[in-house]
C-alpha atoms as a PDB file:
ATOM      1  CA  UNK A   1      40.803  49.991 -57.385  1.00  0.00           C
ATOM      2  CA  UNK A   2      38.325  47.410 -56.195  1.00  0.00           C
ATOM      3  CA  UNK A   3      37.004  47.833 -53.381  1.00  0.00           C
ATOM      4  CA  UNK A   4      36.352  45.114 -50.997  1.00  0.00           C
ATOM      5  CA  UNK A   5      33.326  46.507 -49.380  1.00  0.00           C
ATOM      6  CA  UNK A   6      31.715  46.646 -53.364  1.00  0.00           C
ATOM      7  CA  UNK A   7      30.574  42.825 -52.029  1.00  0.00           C
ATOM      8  CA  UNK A   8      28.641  43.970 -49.357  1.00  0.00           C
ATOM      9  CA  UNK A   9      26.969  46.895 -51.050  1.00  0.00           C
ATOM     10  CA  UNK A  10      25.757  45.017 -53.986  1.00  0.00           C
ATOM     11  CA  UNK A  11      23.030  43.255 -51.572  1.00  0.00           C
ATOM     12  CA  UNK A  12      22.880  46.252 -49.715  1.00  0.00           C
ATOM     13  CA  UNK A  13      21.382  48.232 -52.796  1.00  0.00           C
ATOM     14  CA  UNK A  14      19.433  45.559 -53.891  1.00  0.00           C
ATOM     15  CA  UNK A  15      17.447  44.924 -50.959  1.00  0.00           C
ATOM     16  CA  UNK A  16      16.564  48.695 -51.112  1.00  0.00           C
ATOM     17  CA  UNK A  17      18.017  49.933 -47.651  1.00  0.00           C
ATOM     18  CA  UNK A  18      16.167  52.839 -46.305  1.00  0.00           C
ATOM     19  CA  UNK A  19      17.318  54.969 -43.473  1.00  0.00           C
ATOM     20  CA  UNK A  20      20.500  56.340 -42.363  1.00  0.00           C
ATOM     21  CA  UNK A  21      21.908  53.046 -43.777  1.00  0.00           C
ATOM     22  CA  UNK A  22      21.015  53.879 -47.510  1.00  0.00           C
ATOM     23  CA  UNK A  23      21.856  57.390 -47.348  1.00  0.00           C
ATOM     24  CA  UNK A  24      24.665  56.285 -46.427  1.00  0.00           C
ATOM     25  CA  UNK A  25      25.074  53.810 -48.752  1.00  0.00           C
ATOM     26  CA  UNK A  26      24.746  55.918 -51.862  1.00  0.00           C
ATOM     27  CA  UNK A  27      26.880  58.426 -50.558  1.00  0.00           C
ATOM     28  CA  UNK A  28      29.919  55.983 -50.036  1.00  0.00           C
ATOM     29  CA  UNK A  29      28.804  53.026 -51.337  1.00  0.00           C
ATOM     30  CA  UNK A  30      29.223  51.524 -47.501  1.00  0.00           C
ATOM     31  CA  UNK A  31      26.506  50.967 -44.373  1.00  0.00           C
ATOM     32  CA  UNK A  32      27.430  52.526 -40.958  1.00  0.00           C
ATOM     33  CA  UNK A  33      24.667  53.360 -38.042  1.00  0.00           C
ATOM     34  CA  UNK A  34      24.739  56.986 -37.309  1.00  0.00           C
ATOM     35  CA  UNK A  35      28.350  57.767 -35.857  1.00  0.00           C
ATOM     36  CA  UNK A  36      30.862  59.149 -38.380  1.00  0.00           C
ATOM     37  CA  UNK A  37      34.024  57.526 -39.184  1.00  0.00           C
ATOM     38  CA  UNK A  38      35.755  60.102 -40.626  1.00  0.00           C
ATOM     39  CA  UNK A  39      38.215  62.155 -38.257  1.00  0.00           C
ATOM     40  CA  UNK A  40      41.657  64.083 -38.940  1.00  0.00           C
ATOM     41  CA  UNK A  41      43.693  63.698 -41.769  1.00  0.00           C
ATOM     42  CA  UNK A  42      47.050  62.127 -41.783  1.00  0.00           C
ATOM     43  CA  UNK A  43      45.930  60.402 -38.841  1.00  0.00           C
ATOM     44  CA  UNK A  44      47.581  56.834 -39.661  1.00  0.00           C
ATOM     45  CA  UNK A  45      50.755  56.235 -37.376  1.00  0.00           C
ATOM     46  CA  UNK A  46      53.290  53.573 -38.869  1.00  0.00           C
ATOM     47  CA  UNK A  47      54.533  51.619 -35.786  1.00  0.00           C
ATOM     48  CA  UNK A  48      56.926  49.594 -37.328  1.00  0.00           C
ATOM     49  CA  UNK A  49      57.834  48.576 -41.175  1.00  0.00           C
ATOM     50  CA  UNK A  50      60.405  46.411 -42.887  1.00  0.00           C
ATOM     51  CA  UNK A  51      60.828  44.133 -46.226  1.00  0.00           C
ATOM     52  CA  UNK A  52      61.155  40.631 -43.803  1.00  0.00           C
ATOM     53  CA  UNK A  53      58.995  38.940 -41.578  1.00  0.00           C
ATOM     54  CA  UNK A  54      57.842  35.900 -40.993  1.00  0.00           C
ATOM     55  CA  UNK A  55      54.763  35.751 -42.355  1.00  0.00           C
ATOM     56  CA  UNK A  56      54.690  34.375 -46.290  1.00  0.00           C
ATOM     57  CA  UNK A  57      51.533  34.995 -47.089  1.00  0.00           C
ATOM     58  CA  UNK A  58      49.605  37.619 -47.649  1.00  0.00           C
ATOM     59  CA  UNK A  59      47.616  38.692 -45.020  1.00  0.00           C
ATOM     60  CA  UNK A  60      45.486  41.214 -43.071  1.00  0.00           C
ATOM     61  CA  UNK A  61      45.147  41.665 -39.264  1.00  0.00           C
ATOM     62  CA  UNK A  62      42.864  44.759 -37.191  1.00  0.00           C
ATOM     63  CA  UNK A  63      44.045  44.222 -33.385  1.00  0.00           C
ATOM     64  CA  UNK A  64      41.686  46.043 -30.929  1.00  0.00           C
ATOM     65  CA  UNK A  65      42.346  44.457 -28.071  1.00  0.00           C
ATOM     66  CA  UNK A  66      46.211  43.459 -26.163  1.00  0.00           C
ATOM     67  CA  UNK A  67      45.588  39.687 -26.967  1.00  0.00           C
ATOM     68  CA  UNK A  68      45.344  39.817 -30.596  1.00  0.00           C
ATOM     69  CA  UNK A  69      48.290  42.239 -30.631  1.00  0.00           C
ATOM     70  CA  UNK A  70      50.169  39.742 -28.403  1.00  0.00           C
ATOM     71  CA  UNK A  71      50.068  37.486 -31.552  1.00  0.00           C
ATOM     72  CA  UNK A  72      51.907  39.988 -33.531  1.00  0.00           C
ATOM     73  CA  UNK A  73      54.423  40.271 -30.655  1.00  0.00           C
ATOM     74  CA  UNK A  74      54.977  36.952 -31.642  1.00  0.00           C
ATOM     75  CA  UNK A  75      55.723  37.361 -35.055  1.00  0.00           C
ATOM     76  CA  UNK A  76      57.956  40.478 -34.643  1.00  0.00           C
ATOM     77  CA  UNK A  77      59.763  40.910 -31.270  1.00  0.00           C
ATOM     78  CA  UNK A  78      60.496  44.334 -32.475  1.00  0.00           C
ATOM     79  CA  UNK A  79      56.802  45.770 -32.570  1.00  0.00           C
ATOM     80  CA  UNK A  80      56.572  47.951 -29.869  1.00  0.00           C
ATOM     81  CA  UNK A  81      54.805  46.634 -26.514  1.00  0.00           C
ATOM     82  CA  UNK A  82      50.701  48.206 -26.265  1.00  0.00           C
ATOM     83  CA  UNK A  83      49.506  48.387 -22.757  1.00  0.00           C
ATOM     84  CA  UNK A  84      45.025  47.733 -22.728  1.00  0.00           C
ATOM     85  CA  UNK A  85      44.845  51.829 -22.359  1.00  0.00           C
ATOM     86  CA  UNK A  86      45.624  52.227 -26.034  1.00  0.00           C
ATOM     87  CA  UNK A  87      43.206  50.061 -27.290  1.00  0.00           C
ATOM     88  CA  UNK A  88      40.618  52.275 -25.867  1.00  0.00           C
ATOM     89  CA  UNK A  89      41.483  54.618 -28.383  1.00  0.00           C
ATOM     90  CA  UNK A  90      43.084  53.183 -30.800  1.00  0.00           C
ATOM     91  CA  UNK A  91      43.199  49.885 -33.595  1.00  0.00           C
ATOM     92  CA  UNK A  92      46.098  47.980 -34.936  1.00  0.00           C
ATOM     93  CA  UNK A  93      46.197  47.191 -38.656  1.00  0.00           C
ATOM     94  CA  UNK A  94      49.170  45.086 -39.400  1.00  0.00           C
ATOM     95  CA  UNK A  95      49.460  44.048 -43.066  1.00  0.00           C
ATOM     96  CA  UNK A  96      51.720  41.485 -44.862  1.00  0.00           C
ATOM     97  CA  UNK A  97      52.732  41.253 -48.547  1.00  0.00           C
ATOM     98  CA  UNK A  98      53.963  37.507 -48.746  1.00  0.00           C
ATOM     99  CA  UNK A  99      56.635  36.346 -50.108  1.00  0.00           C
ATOM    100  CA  UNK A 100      58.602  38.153 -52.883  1.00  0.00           C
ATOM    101  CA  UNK A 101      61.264  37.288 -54.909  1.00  0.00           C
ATOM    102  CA  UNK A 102      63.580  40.387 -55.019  1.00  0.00           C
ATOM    103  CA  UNK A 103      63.642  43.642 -53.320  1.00  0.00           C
ATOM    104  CA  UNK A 104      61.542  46.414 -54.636  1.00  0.00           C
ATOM    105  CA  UNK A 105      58.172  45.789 -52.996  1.00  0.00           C
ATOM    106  CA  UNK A 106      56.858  48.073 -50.926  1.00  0.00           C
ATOM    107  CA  UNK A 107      53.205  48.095 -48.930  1.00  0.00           C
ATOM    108  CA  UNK A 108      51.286  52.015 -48.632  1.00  0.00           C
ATOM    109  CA  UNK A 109      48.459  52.322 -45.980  1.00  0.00           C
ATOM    110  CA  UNK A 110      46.557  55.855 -46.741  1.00  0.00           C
ATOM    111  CA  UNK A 111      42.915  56.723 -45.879  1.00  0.00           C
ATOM    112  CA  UNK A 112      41.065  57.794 -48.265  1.00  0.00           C
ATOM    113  CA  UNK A 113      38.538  60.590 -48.667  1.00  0.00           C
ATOM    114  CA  UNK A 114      35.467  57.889 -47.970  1.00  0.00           C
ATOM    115  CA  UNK A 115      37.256  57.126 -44.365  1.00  0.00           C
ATOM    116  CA  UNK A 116      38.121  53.822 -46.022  1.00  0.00           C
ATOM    117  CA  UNK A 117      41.681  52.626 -45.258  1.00  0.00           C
ATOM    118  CA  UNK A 118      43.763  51.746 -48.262  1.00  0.00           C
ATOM    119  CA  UNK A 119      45.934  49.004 -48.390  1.00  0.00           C
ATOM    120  CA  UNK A 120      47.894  48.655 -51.939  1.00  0.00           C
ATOM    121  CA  UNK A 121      51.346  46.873 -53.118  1.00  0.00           C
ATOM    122  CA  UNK A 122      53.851  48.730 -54.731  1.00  0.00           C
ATOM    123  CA  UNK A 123      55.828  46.687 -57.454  1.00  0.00           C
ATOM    124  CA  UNK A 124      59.386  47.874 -58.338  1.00  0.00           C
ATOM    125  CA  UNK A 125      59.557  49.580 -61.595  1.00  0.00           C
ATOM    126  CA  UNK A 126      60.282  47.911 -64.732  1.00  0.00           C
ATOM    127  CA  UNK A 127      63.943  47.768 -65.038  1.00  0.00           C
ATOM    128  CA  UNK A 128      64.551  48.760 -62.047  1.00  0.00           C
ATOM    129  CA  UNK A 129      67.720  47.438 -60.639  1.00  0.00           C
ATOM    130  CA  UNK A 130      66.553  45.501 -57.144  1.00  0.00           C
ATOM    131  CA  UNK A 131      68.069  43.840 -54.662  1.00  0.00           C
ATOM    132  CA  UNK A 132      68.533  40.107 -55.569  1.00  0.00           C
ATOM    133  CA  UNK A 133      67.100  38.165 -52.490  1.00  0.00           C
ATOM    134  CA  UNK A 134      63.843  37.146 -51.293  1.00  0.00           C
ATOM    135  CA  UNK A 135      61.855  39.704 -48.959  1.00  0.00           C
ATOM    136  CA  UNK A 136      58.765  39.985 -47.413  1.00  0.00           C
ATOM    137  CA  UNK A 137      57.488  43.310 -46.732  1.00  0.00           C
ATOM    138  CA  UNK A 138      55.227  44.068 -43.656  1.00  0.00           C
ATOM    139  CA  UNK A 139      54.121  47.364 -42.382  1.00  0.00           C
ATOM    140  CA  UNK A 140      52.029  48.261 -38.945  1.00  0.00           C
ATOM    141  CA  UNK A 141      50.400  51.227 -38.638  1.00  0.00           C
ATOM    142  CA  UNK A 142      47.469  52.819 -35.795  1.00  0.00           C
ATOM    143  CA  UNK A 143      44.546  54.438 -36.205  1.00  0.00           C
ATOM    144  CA  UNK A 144      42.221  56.152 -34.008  1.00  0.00           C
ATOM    145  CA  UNK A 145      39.331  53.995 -33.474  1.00  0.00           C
ATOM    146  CA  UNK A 146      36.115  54.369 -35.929  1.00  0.00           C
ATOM    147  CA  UNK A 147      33.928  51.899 -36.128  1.00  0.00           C
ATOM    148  CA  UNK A 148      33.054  50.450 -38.699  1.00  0.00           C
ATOM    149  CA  UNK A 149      36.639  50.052 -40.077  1.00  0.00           C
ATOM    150  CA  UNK A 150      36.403  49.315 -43.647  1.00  0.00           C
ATOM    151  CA  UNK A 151      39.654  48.206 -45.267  1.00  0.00           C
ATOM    152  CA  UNK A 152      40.060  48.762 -49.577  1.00  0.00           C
ATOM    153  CA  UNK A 153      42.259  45.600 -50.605  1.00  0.00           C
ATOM    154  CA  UNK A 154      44.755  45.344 -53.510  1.00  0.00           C
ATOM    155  CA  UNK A 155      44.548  41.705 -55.389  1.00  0.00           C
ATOM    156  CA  UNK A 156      47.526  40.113 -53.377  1.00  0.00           C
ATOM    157  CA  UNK A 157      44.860  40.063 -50.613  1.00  0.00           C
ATOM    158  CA  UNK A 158      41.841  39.663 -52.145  1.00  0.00           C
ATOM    159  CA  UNK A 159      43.170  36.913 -53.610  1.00  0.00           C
ATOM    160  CA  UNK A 160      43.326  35.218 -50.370  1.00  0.00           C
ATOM    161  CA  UNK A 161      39.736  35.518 -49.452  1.00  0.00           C
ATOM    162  CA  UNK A 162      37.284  32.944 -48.744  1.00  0.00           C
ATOM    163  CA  UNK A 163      33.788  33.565 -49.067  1.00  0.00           C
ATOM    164  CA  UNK A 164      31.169  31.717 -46.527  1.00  0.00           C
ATOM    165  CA  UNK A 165      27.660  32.691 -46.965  1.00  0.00           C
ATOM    166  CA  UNK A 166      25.463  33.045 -43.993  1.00  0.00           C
ATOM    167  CA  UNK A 167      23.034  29.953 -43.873  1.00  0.00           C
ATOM    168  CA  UNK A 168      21.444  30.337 -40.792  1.00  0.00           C
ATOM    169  CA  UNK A 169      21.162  32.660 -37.582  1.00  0.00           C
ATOM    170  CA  UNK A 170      19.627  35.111 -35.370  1.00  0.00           C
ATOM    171  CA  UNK A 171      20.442  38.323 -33.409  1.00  0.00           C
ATOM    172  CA  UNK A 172      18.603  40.133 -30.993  1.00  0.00           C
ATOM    173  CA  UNK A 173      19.122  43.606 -29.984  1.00  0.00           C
ATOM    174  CA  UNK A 174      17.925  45.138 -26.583  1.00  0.00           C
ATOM    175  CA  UNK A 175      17.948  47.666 -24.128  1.00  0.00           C
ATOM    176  CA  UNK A 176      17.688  52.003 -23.565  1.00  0.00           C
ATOM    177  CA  UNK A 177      15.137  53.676 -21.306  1.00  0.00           C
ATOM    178  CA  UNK A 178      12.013  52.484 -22.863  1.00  0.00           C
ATOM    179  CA  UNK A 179      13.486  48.713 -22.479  1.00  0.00           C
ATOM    180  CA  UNK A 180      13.028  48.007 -26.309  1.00  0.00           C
ATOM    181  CA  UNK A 181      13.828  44.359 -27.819  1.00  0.00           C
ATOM    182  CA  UNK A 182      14.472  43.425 -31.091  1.00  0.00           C
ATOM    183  CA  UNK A 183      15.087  40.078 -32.867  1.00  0.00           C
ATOM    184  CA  UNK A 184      16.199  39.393 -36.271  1.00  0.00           C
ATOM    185  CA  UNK A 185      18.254  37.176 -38.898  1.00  0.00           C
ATOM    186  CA  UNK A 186      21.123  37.333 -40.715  1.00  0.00           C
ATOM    187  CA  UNK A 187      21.966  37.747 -44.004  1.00  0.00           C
ATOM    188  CA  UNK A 188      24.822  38.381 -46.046  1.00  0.00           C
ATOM    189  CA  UNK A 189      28.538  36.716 -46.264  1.00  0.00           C
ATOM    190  CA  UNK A 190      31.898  36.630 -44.286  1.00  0.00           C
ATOM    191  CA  UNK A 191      35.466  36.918 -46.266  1.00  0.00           C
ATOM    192  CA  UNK A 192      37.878  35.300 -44.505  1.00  0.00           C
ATOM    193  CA  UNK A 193      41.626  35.371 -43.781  1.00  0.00           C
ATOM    194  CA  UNK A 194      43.939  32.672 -42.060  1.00  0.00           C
ATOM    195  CA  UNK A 195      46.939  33.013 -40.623  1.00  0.00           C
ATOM    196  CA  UNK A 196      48.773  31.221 -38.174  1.00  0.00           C
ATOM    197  CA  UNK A 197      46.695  31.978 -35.122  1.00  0.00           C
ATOM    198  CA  UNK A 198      44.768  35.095 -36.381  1.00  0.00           C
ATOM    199  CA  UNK A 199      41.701  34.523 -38.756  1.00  0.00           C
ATOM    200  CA  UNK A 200      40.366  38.115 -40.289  1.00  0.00           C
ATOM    201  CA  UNK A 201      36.881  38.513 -41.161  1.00  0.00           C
ATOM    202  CA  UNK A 202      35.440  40.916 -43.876  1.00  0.00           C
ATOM    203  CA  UNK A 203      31.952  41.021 -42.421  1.00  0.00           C
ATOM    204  CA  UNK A 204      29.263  42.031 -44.659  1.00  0.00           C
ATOM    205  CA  UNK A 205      26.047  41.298 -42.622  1.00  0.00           C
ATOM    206  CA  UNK A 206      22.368  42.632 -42.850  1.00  0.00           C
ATOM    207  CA  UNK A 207      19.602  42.239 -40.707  1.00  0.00           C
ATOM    208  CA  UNK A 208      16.175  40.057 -42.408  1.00  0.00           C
ATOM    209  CA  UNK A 209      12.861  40.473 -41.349  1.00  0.00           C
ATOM    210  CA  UNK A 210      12.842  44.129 -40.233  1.00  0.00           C
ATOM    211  CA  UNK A 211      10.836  47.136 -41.956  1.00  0.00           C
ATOM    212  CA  UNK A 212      14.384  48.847 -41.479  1.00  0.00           C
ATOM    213  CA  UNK A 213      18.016  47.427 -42.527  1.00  0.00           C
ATOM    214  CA  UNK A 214      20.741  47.116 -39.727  1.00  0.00           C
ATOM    215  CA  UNK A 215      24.199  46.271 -40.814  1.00  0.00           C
ATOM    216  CA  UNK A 216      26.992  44.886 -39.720  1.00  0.00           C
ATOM    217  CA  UNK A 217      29.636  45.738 -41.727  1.00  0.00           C
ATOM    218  CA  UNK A 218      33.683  46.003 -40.870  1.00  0.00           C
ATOM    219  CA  UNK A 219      36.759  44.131 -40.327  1.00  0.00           C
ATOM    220  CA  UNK A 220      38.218  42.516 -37.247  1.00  0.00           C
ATOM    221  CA  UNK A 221      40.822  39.989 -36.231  1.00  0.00           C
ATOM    222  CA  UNK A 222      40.162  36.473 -33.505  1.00  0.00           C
ATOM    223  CA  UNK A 223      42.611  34.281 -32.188  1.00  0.00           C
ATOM    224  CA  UNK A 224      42.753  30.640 -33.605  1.00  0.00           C
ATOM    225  CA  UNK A 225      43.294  27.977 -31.683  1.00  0.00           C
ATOM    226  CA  UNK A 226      44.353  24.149 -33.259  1.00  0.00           C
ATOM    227  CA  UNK A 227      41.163  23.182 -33.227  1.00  0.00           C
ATOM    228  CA  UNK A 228      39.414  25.253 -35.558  1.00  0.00           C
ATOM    229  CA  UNK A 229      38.147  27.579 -31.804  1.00  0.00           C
ATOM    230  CA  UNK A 230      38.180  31.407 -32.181  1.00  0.00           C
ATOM    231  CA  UNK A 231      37.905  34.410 -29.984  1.00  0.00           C
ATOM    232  CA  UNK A 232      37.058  38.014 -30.903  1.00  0.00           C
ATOM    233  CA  UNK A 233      37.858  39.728 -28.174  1.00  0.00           C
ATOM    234  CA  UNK A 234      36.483  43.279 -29.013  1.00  0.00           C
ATOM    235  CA  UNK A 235      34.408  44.317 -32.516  1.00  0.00           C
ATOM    236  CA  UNK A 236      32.084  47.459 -33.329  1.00  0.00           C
ATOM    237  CA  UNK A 237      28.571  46.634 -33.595  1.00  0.00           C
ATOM    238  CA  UNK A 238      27.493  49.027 -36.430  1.00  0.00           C
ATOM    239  CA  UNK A 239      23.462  49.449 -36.786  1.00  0.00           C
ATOM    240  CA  UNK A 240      22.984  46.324 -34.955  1.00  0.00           C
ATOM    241  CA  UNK A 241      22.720  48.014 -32.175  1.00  0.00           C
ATOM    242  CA  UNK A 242      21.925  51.246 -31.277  1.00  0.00           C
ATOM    243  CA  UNK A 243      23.115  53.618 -29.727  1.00  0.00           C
ATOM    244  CA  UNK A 244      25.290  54.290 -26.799  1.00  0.00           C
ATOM    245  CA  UNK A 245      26.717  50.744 -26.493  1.00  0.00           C
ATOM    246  CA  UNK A 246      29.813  48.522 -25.730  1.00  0.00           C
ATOM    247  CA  UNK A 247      30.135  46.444 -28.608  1.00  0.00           C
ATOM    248  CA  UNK A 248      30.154  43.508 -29.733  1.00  0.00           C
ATOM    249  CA  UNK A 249      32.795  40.408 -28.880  1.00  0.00           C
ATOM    250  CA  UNK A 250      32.166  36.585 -30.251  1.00  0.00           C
ATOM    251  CA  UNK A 251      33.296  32.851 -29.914  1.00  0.00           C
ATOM    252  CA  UNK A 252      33.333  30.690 -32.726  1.00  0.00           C
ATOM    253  CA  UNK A 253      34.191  27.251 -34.426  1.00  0.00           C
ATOM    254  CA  UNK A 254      35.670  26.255 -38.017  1.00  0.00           C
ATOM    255  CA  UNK A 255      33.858  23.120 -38.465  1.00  0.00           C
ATOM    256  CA  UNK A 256      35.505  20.856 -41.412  1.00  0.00           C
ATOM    257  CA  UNK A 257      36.876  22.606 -44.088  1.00  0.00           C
ATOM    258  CA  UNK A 258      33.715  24.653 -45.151  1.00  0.00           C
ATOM    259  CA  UNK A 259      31.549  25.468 -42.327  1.00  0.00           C
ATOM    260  CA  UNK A 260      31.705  27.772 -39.632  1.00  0.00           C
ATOM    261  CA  UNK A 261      29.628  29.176 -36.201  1.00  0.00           C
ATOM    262  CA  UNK A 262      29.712  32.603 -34.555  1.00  0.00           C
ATOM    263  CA  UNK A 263      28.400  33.441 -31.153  1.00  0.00           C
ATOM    264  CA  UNK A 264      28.646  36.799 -30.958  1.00  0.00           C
ATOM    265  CA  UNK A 265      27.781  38.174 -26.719  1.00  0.00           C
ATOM    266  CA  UNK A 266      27.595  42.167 -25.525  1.00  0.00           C
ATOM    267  CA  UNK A 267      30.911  43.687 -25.179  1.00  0.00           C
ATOM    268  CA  UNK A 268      31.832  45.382 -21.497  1.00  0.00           C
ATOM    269  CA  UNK A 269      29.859  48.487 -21.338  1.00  0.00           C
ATOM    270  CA  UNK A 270      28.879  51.186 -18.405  1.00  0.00           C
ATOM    271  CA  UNK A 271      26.695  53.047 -20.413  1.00  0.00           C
ATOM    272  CA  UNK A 272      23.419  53.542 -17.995  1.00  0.00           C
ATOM    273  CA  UNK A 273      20.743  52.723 -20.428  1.00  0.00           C
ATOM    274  CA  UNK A 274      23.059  51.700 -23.546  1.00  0.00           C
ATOM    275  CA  UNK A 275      22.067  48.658 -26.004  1.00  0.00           C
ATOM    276  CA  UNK A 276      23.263  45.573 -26.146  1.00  0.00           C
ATOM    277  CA  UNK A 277      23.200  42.419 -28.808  1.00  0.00           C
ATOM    278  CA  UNK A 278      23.701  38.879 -28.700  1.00  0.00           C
ATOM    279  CA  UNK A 279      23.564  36.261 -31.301  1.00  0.00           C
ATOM    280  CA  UNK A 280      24.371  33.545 -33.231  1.00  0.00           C
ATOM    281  CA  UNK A 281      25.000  32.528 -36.590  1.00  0.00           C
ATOM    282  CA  UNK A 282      26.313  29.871 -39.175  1.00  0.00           C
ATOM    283  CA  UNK A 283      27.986  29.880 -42.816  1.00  0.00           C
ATOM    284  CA  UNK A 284      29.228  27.809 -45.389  1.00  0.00           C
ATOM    285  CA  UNK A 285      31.599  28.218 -48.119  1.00  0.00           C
END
């Protein structure tokens, strides 16, 4: 299967990264900072699942935080209610097929050996007698969290993707006991999902202008508003900043139909002499 992250590796490889990043990246073909994502087996939860929802498209959503959830409330009454304490360990991946035209279709969420998280459609068998009626299957599972959470798409989603390339930007990374400050740019591309109010970013970002790479690499979810403003409430920061630290959240803007803005701030942290980043950044289809 293709893999979504193959889009951010290919630049990742290219450029040469050295470090922990490019071990890393030959040994998974992915870019992480030093923390390992890989915990317990069988460690996906399915909250809820069914074959009709409202959403008729296919589509992607990672909730870390109660107010992205909340959307999903929205769609489906029936998901159970999250309290802010289970966010602190957990994520939310909520996945829609779309619209199908008979019964039969199914959606499996595994995690692979890599630590990736697998997201495939299963088709009914040919003749295969199926219910004659239009479905569309949805399935919500948690995860414990791991940052960065890379997701491995099947076409029905990848299909959906939009591709903005990073045009412009900078990102500076500070903090720890020696007081250390860093500044860089951005490079790289952001695939992007829409959906009612959730937009989903595949994030596939390296640093520029540094003797070593930093990455940010991962999936996560922002409210939309009807203006084209977003809100990420809570995202991993990966090797743009080091470590201890609180993450990142961001504020941005769809601007027209091909341009976009990110704003990305420090997330809440009360780590005595942790990092923090802050940024900003702007891409075009």
């Amino acid at each position: 299967m293709f893999k979504l992250v193959a889009f951010m590796i290919t630049s990742t490889i290219a450029f040469g990264v050295g470090g922990s990043t490019g071990r890393h990246a030959k040994h998974r073909m992915g870019t992480i900072n030093d923390v390992p994502v890989i915990q317990a087996p069988g460690e996906l939860k399915v909250l809820a699942e069914g074959f009709h929802s409202p959403v008729m498209n296919s589509f992607v959503a990672v909730a870390r935080d109660s107010e992205t959830y909340a959307i999903l409330l929205k769609w489906d009454s029936n998901l159970p209610h999250l309290d802010e304490g289970f966010f602190k360990t957990n994520v939310i991946v909520a996945v829609f097929l779309g619209q199908r035209n008979t019964g039969g279709y199914k959606i499996q969420i595994t995690r692979e050996a890599s630590g990736d998280i697998r997201i495939a459609e299963q088709a009914p068998g040919k003749g295969l007698m199926v219910p004659q009626m239009i479905t569309s299957p949805f399935q919500v599972v948690s995860v414990p969290i791991a940052e960065p959470l890379l997701l491995s798409l099947d076409s029905p989603w990848r299909a959906k993707l939009r591709a903005y390339q990073v045009t412009n930007g900078t990102f500076t990374m500070s903090g720890g006991f020696a007081g250390i400050r860093e500044q860089f740019g951005f490079k790289g591309e952001l695939r992007i999902l829409r959906e009612g109010d959730l937009v989903t970013f595949a994030l596939g970002l390296l640093s520029s202008g540094l003797p070593k790479q930093r990455s940010l690499i991962g999936f996560v979810t922002g409210v939309i508003d009807r203006e084209g403003h977003m809100t990420i409430g809570k995202m991993g920061a990966d090797s743009f900043v080091n470590s201890p630290n609180g993450g990142l959240k961001a504020t941005g803007q769809f601007a027209g139909k091909n341009k976009l803005s990110l704003l990305f701030s420090p997330g809440p942290s009360m780590i005595l002499d942790g990092y923090a980043g802050d940024g900003n950044l702007e891409a075009e289809l």
